[in-house]
Each structure stands twice: as structure tokens, then as C-alpha cells.
C-alpha atoms as a PDB file:
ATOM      1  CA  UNK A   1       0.000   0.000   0.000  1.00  0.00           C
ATOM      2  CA  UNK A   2       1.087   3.450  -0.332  1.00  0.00           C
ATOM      3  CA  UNK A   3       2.915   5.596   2.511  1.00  0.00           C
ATOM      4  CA  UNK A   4       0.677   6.212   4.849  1.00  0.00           C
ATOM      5  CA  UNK A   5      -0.604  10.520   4.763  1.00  0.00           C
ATOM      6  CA  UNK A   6       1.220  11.336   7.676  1.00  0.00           C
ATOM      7  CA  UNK A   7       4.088   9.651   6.473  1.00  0.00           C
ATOM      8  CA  UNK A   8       3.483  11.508   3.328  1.00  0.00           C
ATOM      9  CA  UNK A   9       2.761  15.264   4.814  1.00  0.00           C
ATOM     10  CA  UNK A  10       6.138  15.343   6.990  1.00  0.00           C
ATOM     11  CA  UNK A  11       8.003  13.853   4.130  1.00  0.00           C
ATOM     12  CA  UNK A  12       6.782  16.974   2.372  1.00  0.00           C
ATOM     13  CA  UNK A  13       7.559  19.158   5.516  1.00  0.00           C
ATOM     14  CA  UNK A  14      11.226  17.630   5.238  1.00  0.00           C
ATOM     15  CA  UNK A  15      11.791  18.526   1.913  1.00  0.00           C
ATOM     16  CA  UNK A  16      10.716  22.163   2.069  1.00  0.00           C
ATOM     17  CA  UNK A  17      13.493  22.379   4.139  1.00  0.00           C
ATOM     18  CA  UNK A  18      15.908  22.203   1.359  1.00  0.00           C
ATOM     19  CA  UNK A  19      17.903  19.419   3.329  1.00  0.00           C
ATOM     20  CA  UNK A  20      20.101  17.406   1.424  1.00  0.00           C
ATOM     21  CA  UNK A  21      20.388  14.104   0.981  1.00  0.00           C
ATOM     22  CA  UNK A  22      21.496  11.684   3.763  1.00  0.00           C
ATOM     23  CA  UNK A  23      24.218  10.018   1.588  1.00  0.00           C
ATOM     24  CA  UNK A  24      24.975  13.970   0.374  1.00  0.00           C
ATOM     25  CA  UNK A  25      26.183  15.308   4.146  1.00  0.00           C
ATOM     26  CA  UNK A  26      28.865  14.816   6.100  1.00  0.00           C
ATOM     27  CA  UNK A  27      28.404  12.743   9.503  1.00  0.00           C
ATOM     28  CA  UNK A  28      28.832  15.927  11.172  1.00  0.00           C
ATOM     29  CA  UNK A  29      26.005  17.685   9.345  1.00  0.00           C
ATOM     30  CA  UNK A  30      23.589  14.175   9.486  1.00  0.00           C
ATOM     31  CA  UNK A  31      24.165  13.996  13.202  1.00  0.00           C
ATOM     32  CA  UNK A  32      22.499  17.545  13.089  1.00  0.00           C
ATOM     33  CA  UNK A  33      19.148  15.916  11.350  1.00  0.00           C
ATOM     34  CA  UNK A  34      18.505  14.128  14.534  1.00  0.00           C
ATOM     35  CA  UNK A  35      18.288  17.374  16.818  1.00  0.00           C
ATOM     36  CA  UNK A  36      15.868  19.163  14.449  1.00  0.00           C
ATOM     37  CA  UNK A  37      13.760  15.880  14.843  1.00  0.00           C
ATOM     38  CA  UNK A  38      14.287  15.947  18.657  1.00  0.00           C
ATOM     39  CA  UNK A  39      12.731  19.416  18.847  1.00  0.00           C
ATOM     40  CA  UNK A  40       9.655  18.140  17.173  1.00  0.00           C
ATOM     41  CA  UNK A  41       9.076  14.773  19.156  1.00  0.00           C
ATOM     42  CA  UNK A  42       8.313  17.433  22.796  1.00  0.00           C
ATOM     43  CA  UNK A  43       8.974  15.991  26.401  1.00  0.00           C
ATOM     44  CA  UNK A  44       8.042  12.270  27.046  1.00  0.00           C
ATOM     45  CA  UNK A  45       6.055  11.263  30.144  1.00  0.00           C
ATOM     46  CA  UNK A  46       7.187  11.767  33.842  1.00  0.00           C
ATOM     47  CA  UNK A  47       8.947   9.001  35.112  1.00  0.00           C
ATOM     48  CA  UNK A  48      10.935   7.820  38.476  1.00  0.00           C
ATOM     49  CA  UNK A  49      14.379   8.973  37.736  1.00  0.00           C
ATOM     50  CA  UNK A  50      17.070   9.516  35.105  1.00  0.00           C
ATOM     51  CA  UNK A  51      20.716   9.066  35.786  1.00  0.00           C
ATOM     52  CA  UNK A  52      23.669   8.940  33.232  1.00  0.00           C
ATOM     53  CA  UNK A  53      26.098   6.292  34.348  1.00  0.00           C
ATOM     54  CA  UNK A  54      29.692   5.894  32.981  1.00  0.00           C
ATOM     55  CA  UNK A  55      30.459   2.573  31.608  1.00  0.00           C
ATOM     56  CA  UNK A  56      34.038   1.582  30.847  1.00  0.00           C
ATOM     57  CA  UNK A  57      35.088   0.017  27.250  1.00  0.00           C
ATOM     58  CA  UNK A  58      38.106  -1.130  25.400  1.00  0.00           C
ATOM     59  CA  UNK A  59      39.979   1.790  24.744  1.00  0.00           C
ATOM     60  CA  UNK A  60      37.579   4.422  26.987  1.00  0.00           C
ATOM     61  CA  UNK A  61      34.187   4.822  28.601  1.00  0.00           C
ATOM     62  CA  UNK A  62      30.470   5.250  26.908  1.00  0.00           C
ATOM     63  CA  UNK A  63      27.586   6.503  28.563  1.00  0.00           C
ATOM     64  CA  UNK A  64      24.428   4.569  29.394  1.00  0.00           C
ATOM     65  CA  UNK A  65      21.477   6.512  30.799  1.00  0.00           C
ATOM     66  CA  UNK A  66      19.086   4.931  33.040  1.00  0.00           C
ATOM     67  CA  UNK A  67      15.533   5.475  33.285  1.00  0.00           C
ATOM     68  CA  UNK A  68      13.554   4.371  36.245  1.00  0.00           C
ATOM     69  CA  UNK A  69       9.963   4.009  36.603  1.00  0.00           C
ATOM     70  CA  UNK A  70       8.284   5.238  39.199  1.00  0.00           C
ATOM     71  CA  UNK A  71       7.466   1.934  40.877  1.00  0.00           C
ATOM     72  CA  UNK A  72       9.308  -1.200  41.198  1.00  0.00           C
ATOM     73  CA  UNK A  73      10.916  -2.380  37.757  1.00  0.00           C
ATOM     74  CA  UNK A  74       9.168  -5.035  36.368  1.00  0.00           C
ATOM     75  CA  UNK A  75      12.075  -5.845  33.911  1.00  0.00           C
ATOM     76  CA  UNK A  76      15.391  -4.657  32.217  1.00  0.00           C
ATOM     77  CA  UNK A  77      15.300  -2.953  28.714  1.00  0.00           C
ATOM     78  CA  UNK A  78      18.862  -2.436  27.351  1.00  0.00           C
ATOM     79  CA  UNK A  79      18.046  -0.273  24.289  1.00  0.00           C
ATOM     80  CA  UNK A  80      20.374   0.317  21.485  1.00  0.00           C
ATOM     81  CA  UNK A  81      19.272   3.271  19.562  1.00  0.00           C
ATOM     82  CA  UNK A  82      19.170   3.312  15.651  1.00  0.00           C
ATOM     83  CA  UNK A  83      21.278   5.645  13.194  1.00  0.00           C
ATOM     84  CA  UNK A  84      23.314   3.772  10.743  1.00  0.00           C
ATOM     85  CA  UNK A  85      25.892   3.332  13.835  1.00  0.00           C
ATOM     86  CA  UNK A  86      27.173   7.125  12.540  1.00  0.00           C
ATOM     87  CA  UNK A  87      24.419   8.763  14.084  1.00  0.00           C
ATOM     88  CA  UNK A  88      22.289   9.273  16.723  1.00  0.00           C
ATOM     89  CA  UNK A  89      22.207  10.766  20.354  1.00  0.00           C
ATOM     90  CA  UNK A  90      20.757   9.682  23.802  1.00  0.00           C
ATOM     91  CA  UNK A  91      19.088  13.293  23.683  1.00  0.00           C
ATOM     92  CA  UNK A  92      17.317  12.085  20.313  1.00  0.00           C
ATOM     93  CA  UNK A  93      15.612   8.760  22.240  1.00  0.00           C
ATOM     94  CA  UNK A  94      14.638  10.646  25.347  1.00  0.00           C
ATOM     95  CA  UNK A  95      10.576  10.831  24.872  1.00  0.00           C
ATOM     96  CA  UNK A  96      10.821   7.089  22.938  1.00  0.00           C
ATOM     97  CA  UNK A  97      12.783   5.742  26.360  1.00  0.00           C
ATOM     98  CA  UNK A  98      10.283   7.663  28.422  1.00  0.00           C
ATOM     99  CA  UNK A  99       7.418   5.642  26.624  1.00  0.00           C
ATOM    100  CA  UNK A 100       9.065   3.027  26.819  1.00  0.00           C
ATOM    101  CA  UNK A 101       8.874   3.046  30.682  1.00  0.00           C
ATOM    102  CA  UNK A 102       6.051   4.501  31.134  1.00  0.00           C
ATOM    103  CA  UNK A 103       4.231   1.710  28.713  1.00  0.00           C
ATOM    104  CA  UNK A 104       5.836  -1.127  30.362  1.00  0.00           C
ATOM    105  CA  UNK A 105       6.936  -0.681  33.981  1.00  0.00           C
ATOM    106  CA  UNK A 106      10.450  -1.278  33.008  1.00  0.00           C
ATOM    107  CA  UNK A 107      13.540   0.425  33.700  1.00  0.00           C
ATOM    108  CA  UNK A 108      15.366   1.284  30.451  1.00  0.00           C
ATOM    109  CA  UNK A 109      18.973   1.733  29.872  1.00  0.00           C
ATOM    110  CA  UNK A 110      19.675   3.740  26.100  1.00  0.00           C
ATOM    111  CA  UNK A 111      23.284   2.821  24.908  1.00  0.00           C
ATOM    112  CA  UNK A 112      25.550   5.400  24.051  1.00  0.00           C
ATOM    113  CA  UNK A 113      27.954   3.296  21.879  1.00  0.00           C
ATOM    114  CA  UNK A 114      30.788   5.030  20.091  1.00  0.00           C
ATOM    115  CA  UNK A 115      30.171   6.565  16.681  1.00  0.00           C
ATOM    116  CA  UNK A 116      31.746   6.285  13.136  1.00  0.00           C
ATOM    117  CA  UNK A 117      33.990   6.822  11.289  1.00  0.00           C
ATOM    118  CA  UNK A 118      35.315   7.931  14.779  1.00  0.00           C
ATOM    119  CA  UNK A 119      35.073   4.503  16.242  1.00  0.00           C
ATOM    120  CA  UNK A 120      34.621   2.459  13.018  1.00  0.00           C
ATOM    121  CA  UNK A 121      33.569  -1.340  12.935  1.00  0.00           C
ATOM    122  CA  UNK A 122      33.412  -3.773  15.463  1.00  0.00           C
ATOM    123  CA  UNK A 123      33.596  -0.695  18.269  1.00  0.00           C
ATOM    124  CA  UNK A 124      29.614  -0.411  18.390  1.00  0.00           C
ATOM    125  CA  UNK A 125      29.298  -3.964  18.506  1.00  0.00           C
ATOM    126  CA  UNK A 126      31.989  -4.417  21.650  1.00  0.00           C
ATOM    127  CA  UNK A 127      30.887  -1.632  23.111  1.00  0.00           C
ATOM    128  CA  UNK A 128      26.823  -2.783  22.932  1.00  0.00           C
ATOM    129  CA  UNK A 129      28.434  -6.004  24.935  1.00  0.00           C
ATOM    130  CA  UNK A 130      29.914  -4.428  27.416  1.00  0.00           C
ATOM    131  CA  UNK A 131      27.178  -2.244  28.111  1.00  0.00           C
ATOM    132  CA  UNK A 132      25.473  -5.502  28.557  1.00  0.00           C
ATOM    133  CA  UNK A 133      27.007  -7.166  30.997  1.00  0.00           C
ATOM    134  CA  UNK A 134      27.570  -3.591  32.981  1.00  0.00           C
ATOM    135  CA  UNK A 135      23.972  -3.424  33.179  1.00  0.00           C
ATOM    136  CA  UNK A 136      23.469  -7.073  33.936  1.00  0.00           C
ATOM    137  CA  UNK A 137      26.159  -6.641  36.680  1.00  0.00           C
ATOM    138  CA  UNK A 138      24.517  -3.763  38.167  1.00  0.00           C
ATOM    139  CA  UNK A 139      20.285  -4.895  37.788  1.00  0.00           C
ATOM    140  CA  UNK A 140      20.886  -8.757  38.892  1.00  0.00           C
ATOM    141  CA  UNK A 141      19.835  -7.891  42.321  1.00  0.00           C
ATOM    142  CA  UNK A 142      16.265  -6.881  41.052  1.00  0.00           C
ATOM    143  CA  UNK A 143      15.494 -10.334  40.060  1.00  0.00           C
ATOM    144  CA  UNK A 144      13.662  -9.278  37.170  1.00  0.00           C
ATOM    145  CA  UNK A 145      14.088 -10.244  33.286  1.00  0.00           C
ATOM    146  CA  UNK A 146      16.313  -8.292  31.605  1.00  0.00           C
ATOM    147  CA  UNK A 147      15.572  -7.696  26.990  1.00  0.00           C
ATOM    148  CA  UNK A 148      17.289  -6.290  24.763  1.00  0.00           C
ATOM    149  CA  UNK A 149      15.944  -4.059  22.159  1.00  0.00           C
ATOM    150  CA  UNK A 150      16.784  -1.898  18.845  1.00  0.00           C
ATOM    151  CA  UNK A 151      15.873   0.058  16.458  1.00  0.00           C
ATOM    152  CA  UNK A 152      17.964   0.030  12.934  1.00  0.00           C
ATOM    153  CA  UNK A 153      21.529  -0.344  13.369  1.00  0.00           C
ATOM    154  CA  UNK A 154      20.393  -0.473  17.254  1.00  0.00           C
ATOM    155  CA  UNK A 155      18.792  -3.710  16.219  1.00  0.00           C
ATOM    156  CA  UNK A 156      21.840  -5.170  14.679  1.00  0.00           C
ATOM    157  CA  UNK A 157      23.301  -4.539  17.720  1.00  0.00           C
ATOM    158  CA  UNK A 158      20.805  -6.066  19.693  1.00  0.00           C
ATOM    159  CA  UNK A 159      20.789  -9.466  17.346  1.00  0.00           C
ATOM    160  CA  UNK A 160      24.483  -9.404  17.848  1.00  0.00           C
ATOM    161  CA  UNK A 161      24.711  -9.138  21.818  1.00  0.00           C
ATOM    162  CA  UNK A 162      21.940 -11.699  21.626  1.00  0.00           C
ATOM    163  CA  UNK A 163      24.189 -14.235  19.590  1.00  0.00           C
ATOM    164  CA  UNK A 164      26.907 -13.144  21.810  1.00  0.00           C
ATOM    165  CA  UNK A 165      24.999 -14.448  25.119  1.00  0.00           C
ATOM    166  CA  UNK A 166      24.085 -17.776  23.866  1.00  0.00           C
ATOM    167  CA  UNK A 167      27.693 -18.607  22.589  1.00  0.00           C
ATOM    168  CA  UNK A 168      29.579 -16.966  25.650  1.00  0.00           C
ATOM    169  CA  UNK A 169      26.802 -18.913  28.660  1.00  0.00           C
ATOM    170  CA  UNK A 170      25.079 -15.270  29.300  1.00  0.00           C
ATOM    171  CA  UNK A 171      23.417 -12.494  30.062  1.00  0.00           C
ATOM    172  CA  UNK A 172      20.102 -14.792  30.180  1.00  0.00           C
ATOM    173  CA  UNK A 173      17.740 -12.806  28.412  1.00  0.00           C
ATOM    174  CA  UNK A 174      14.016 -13.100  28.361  1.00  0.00           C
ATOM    175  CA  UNK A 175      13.307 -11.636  25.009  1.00  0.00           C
ATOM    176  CA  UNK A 176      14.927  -9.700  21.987  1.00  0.00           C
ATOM    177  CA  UNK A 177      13.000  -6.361  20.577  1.00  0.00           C
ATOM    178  CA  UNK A 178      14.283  -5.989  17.040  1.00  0.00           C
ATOM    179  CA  UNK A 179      12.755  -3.256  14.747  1.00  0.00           C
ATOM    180  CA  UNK A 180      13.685  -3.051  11.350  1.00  0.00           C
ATOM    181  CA  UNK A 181      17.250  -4.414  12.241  1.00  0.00           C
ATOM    182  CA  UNK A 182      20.301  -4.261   9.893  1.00  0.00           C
ATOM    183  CA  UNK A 183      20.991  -8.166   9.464  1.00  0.00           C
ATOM    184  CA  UNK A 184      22.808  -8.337   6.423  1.00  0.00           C
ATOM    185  CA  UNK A 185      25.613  -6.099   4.316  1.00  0.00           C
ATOM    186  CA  UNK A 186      23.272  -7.031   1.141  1.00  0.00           C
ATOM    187  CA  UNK A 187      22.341  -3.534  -0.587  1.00  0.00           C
ATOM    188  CA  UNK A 188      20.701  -5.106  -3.958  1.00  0.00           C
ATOM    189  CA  UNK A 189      17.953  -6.793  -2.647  1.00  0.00           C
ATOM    190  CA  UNK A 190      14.117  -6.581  -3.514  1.00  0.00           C
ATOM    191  CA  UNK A 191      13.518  -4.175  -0.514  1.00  0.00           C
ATOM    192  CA  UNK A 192      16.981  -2.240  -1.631  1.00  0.00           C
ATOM    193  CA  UNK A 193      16.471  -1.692  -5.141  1.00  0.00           C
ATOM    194  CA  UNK A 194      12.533  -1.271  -5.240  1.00  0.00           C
ATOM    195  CA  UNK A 195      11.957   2.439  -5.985  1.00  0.00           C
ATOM    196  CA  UNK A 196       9.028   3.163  -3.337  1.00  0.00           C
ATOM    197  CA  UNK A 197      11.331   2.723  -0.575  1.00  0.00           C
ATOM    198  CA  UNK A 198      14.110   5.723  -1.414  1.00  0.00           C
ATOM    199  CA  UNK A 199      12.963   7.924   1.287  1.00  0.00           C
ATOM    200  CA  UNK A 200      14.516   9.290   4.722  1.00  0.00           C
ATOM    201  CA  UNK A 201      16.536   6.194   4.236  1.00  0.00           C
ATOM    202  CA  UNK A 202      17.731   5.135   0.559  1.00  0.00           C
ATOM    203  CA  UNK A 203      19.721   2.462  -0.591  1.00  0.00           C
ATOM    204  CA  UNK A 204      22.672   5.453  -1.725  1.00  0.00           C
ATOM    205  CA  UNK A 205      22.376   6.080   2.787  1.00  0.00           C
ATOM    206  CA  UNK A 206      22.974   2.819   3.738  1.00  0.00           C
ATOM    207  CA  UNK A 207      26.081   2.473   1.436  1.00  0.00           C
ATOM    208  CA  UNK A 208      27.241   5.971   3.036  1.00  0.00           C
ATOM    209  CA  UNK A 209      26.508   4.175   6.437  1.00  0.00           C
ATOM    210  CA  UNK A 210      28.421   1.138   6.265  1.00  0.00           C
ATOM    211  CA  UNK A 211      31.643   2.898   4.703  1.00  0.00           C
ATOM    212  CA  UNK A 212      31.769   4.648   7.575  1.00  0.00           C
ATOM    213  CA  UNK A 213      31.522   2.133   9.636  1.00  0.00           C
ATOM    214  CA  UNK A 214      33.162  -0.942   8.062  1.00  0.00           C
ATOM    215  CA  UNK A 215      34.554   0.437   4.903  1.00  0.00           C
ATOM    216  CA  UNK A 216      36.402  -3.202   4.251  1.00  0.00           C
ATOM    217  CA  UNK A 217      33.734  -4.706   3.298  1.00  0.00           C
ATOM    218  CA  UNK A 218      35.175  -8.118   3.818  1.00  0.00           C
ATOM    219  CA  UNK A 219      34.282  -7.335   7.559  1.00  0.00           C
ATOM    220  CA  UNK A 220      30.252  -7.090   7.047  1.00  0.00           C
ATOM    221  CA  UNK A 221      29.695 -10.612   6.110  1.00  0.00           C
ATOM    222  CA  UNK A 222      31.419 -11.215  10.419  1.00  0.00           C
ATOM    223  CA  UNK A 223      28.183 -12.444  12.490  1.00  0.00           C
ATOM    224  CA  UNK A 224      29.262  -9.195  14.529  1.00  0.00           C
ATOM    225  CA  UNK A 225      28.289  -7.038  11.577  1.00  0.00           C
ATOM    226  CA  UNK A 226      25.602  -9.325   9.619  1.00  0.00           C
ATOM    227  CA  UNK A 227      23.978 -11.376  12.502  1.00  0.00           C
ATOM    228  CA  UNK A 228      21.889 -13.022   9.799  1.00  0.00           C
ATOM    229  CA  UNK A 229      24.969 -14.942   8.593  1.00  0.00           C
ATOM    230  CA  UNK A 230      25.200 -16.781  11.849  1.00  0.00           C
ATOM    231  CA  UNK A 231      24.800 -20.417  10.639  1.00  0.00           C
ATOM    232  CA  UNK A 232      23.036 -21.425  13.912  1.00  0.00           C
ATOM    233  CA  UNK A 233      20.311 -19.509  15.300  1.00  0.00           C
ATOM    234  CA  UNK A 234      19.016 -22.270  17.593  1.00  0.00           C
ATOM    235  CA  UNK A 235      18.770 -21.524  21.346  1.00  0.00           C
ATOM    236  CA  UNK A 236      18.120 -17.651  21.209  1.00  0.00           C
ATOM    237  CA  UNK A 237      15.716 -15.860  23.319  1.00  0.00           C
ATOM    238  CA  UNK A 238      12.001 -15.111  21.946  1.00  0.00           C
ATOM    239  CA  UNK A 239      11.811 -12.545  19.249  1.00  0.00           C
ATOM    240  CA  UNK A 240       9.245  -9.567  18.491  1.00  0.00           C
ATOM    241  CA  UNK A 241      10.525  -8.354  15.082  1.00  0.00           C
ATOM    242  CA  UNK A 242       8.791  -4.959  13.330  1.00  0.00           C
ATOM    243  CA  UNK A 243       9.653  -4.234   9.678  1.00  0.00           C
ATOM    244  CA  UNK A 244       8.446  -1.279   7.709  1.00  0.00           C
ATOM    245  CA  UNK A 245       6.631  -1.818   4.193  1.00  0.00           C
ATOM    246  CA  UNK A 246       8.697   0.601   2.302  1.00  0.00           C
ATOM    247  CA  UNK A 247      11.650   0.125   3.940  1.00  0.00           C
ATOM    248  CA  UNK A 248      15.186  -0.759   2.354  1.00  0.00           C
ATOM    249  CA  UNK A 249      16.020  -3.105   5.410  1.00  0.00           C
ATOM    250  CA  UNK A 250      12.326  -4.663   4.901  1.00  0.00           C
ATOM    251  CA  UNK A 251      13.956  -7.854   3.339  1.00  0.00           C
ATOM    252  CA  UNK A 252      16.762  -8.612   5.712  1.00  0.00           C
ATOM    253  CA  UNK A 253      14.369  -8.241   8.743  1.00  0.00           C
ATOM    254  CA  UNK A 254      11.789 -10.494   7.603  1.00  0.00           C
ATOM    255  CA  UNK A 255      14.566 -13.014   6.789  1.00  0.00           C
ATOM    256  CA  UNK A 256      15.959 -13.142   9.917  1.00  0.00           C
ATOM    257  CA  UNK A 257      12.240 -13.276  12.132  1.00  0.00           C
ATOM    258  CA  UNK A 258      11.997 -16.400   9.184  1.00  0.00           C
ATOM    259  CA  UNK A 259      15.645 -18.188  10.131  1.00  0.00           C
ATOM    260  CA  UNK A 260      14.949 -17.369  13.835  1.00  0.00           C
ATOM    261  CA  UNK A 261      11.589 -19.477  13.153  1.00  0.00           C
ATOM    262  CA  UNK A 262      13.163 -22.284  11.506  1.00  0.00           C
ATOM    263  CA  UNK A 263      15.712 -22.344  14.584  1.00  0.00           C
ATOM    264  CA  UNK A 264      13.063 -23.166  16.620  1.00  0.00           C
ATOM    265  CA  UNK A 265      13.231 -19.749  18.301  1.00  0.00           C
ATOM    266  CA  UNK A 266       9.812 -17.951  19.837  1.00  0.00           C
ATOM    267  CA  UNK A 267       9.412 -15.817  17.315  1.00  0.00           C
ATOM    268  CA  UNK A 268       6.629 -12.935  16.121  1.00  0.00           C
ATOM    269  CA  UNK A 269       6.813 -10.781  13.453  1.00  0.00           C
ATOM    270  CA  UNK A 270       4.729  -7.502  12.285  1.00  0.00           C
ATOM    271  CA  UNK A 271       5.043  -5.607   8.927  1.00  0.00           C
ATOM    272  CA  UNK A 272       3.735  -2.212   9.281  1.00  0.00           C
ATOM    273  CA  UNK A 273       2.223  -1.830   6.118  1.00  0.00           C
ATOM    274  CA  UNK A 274       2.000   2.545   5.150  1.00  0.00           C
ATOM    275  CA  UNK A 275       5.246   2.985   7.332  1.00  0.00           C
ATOM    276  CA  UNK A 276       9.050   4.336   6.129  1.00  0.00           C
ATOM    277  CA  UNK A 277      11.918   3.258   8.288  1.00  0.00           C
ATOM    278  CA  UNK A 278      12.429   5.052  11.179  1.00  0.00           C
ATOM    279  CA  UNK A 279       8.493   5.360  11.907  1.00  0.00           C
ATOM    280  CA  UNK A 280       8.816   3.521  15.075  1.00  0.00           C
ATOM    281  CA  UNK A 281      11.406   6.265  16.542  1.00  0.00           C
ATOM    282  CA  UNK A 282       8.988   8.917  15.285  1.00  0.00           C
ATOM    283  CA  UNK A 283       7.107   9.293  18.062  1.00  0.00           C
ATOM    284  CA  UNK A 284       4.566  12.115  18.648  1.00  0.00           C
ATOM    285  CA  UNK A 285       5.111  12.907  15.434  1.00  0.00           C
ATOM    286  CA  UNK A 286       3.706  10.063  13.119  1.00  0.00           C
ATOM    287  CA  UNK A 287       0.625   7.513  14.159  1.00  0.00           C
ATOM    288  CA  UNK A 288       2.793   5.053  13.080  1.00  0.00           C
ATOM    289  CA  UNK A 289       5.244   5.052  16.058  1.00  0.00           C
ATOM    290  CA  UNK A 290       2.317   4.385  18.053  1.00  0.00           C
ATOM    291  CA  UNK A 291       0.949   1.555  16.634  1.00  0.00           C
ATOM    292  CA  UNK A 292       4.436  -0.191  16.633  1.00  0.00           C
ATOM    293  CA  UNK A 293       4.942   0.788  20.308  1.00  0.00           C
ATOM    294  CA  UNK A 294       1.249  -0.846  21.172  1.00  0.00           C
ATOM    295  CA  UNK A 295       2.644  -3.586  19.456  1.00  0.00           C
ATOM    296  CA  UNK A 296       6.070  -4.122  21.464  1.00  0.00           C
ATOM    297  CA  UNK A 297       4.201  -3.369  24.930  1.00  0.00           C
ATOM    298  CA  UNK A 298       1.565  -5.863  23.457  1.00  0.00           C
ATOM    299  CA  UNK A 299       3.706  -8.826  22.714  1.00  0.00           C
ATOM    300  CA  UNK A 300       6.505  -8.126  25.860  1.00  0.00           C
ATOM    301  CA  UNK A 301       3.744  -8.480  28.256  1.00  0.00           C
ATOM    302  CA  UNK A 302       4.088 -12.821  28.010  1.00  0.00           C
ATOM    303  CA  UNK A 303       7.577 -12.326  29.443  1.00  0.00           C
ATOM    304  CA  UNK A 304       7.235  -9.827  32.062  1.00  0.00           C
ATOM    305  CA  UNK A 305       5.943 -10.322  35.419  1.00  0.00           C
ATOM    306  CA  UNK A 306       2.808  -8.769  37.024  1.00  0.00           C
ATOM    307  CA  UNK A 307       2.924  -5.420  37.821  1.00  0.00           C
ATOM    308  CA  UNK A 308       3.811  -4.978  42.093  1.00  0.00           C
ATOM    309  CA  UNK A 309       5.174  -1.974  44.336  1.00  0.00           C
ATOM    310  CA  UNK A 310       4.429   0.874  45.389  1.00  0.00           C
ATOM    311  CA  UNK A 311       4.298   4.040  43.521  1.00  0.00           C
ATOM    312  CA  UNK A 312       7.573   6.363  44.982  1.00  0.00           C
END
């Protein structure tokens, strides 16, 4: 079906703006798309508390910022934020985080993993992993399940840490949130190629994202960069997968909900037909994000406990 109208109407918003292509900026100028967006999205609901915490890495420290919910945490949410792993800020996923809590009782922990071509290839993957186990290290007293979840590149980092758990005996995880993940380092696929789905992301901006971040491209086919080449998917924690109908990643998500299946592994999957990537991120702004987020809250619910505590 054809892009939804509110899809449509801030498409048209975007390009009165005059702003160039994705593929046509430099990553210092596309990291400044994300701020105008942030001033659109407005303040995210109330919750508990928000701390930044300082997590060390190979080579330095990243930031992970912690939101609490205002009663006891039903569950963990480690949440790797999307933007081609060039962009993106925890500023940017401040209302989605705060929605995220709010929606689902959980704490939520957003991932500031080094950028490219800063920090190029496999430096958002390590880093993702050891903001994993820092978080598991510091939450195992709660006794509550801890997920991982993603949005675009976030979701490729999500998949990966996931792999990385079952092949190195933990973090246990009770579930995997992957929406429109990058699985694969194929850019001339159906979903790549088709015409309708050249929008906020193209197939020219996801060649400009992975040369920045693995520009030897003999590195993307590593399960750390393509998770869907992992020959063995068995074993992995249950997966809610979203893809986008016009979408350039559509193809690679839907194949990897479809080998997580075969594996054996829990798995639903949603194709939100009208949306663009990056709908589910959009939030306040396009009735899209909405729907997706019903959806998430909807299918976590099976793996969280009941809802207990106080209100502090």
C-alpha cells in the first residue's frame, strides 16, 4: 500500500526544508538531522528517575542513561538506539525511552555506543556487549528479566549481543525487541532496489553508512556485523521483530524473524504496512510510532511479570 498521509505530509515538511540528501552530508552535518527531529518529538512522560552512568570500554568509557519508573521495575530494557551506527544521540531517544517506561513498567537503559567513522567497525558492537554485561552486573539484584531491544543499526546490535549471550553462557535474556534491524551487508535486494522505498533512508544512505563504519567490506559478512549470517540460530531468546513496508532493510528483517523461526526460536513478526523506516522512533510525530509501540508493549507483556510496588 502506499505511505501512509502522515508519512506523506512530513516527508513533504522535510523537503521544504531544502535538506540534502542523507548520503549527500557529512556525519557531522547528518548527526544535526537528529536534533531538528528531537525538537519536534516534545517531552516524554514523567517518570521515576534519570541518571547517566559511565560505563568503561576497550579503549575508553560510553555513557548509558538509566531510566527508572516510578514503581518497582518489572524488567530490564537495554536499548540500542538506531542511526546507521554514525548517528544518533541519547538526547534524540529521550521521549521514545520515556514511553518506553512509562508503557511497560520497566527500567530502560539507552546505549551510548561510540560513533563512526570515529570509532569504526566492530567498536559499536563491543561496546553494545559491554554495556550488557555492565547493566546485567549492576540490575541482577532486582530479580527481574532483563531484553534487549533496537531500532535500525540499534537492532543489529541487539541481534548481535543476543548471539553473543548464547555462545559466551550469558546475560540470560528473556526476550529480543528488534525493529527493522540491519541483518545483512546485502544492498541489492528486492527491498533495496525497489523504488518506493528511497525515502529518509535510501539504498545510496545505507552504502554511506556502512563505509563509515566498516569500509572493508570483507568485515560485514562477520556475524558481529551481519547477525543473519550466523549459521546457527538455535537456542536464542524469543523474538518480536517490526519491519516497515517501504523500507530498504524490509527484506533482511523479515529473513531473519523467518531463520529465527526455523531455529526453533519464539518468534513474532509484524510488517507495518504505510510505514518508512524510522516510523517507530517517530514518536509524537507520526501515528505510526504508536501503533508499533502498542505492538512491542503488546507482545513483551508474556515475558514480564505482574505489575507490584508501590508508587515512589
Amino acid at each position: 500500500m502506499a505511505l501512509d498521509d502522515a508519512t506523506t505530509a512530513f516527508l513533504a515538511t522535510m523537503a521544504e526544508s531544502g535538506m540534502p540528501p542523507l548520503h549527500e552530508m557529512s556525519p557531522a552535518q547528518a548527526r544535526g538531522l537528529g536534533s531538528a527531529l528531537l525538537e519536534m518529538y516534545g517531552p516524554g512522560p514523567e517518570v521515576g528517575q534519570v541518571v547517566d552512568h559511565t560505563v568503561p570500554v576497550e579503549g575508553g568509557t560510553i555513557t548509558v542513561r538509566a531510566f527508572t519508573p516510578r514503581s518497582d521495575p518489572r524488567a530490564v530494557i537495554v536499548y540500542y538506539h538506531g542511526g546507521g551506527w554514525v548517528i544518533g544521540a541519547l538526547d534524540e531517544f529521550d521521549t521514545l525511552a520515556r514511553q518506553l517506561v512509562d508503557r511497560t513498567g520497566a527500567t530502560v537503559m539507552l546505549v551510548d555506543y561510540r560513533l563512526a567513522p570515529e570509532h569504526r567497525y566492530p567498536t559499536a558492537a563491543e561496546d553494545a556487549w559491554a554495556a550488557l554485561r555492565w547493566v546485567e552486573a549492576q540490575t541482577v539484584e532486582l530479580g527481574v528479566p532483563l531484553v534487549v531491544a533496537g531500532d535500525s543499526a540499534g537492532g543489529n546490535l541487539s541481534a548481535i549481543v543476543t548471539q553473543r549471550a548464547k555462545a559466551e553462557g550469558g546475560p540470560s535474556l528473556a526476550a529480543q525487541v528488534l525493529v527493522y534491524p540491519v541483518t545483512d551487508a546485502d544492498v541489492d535486494n528486492a527491498s533495496y532496489t525497489d523504488p518506493a522505498n528511497q525515502l529518509m533512508l535510501s539504498r545510496e544512505s545505507m552504502v554511506w553508512f556502512w563505509d563509515h563504519y566498516a569500509p572493508d567490506a570483507t568485515t560485514r559478512s562477520n556475524v558481529d556485523a551481519s547477525p543473519l549470517q550466523a549459521p546457527d540460530l538455535s537456542g536464542l531468546p524469543p523474538a518480536i521483530v517490526l519491519t516497515a513496508e517501504h523500507d530498504p532493510l524490509r527484506d533482511e528483517g523479515e529473513a531473519y524473524a523467518e531463520k529465527l523461526r526455523a531455529a526453533g526460536v519464539p518468534t513474532v513478526h509484524r510488517r507495518f504496512d504505510g510505514q518508512m523506516h524510522g516510523f517507530f522512533t517517530m514518536v509524537t510525530l507520526l501515528p505510526g510510532a504508536a501503533a508499533g509501540m502498542d505492538y512491542v508493549v503488546e507482545q513483551l507483556e508474556q515475558y514480564l511479570p505482574a505489575r507490584t510496588g508501590a508508587a515512589v
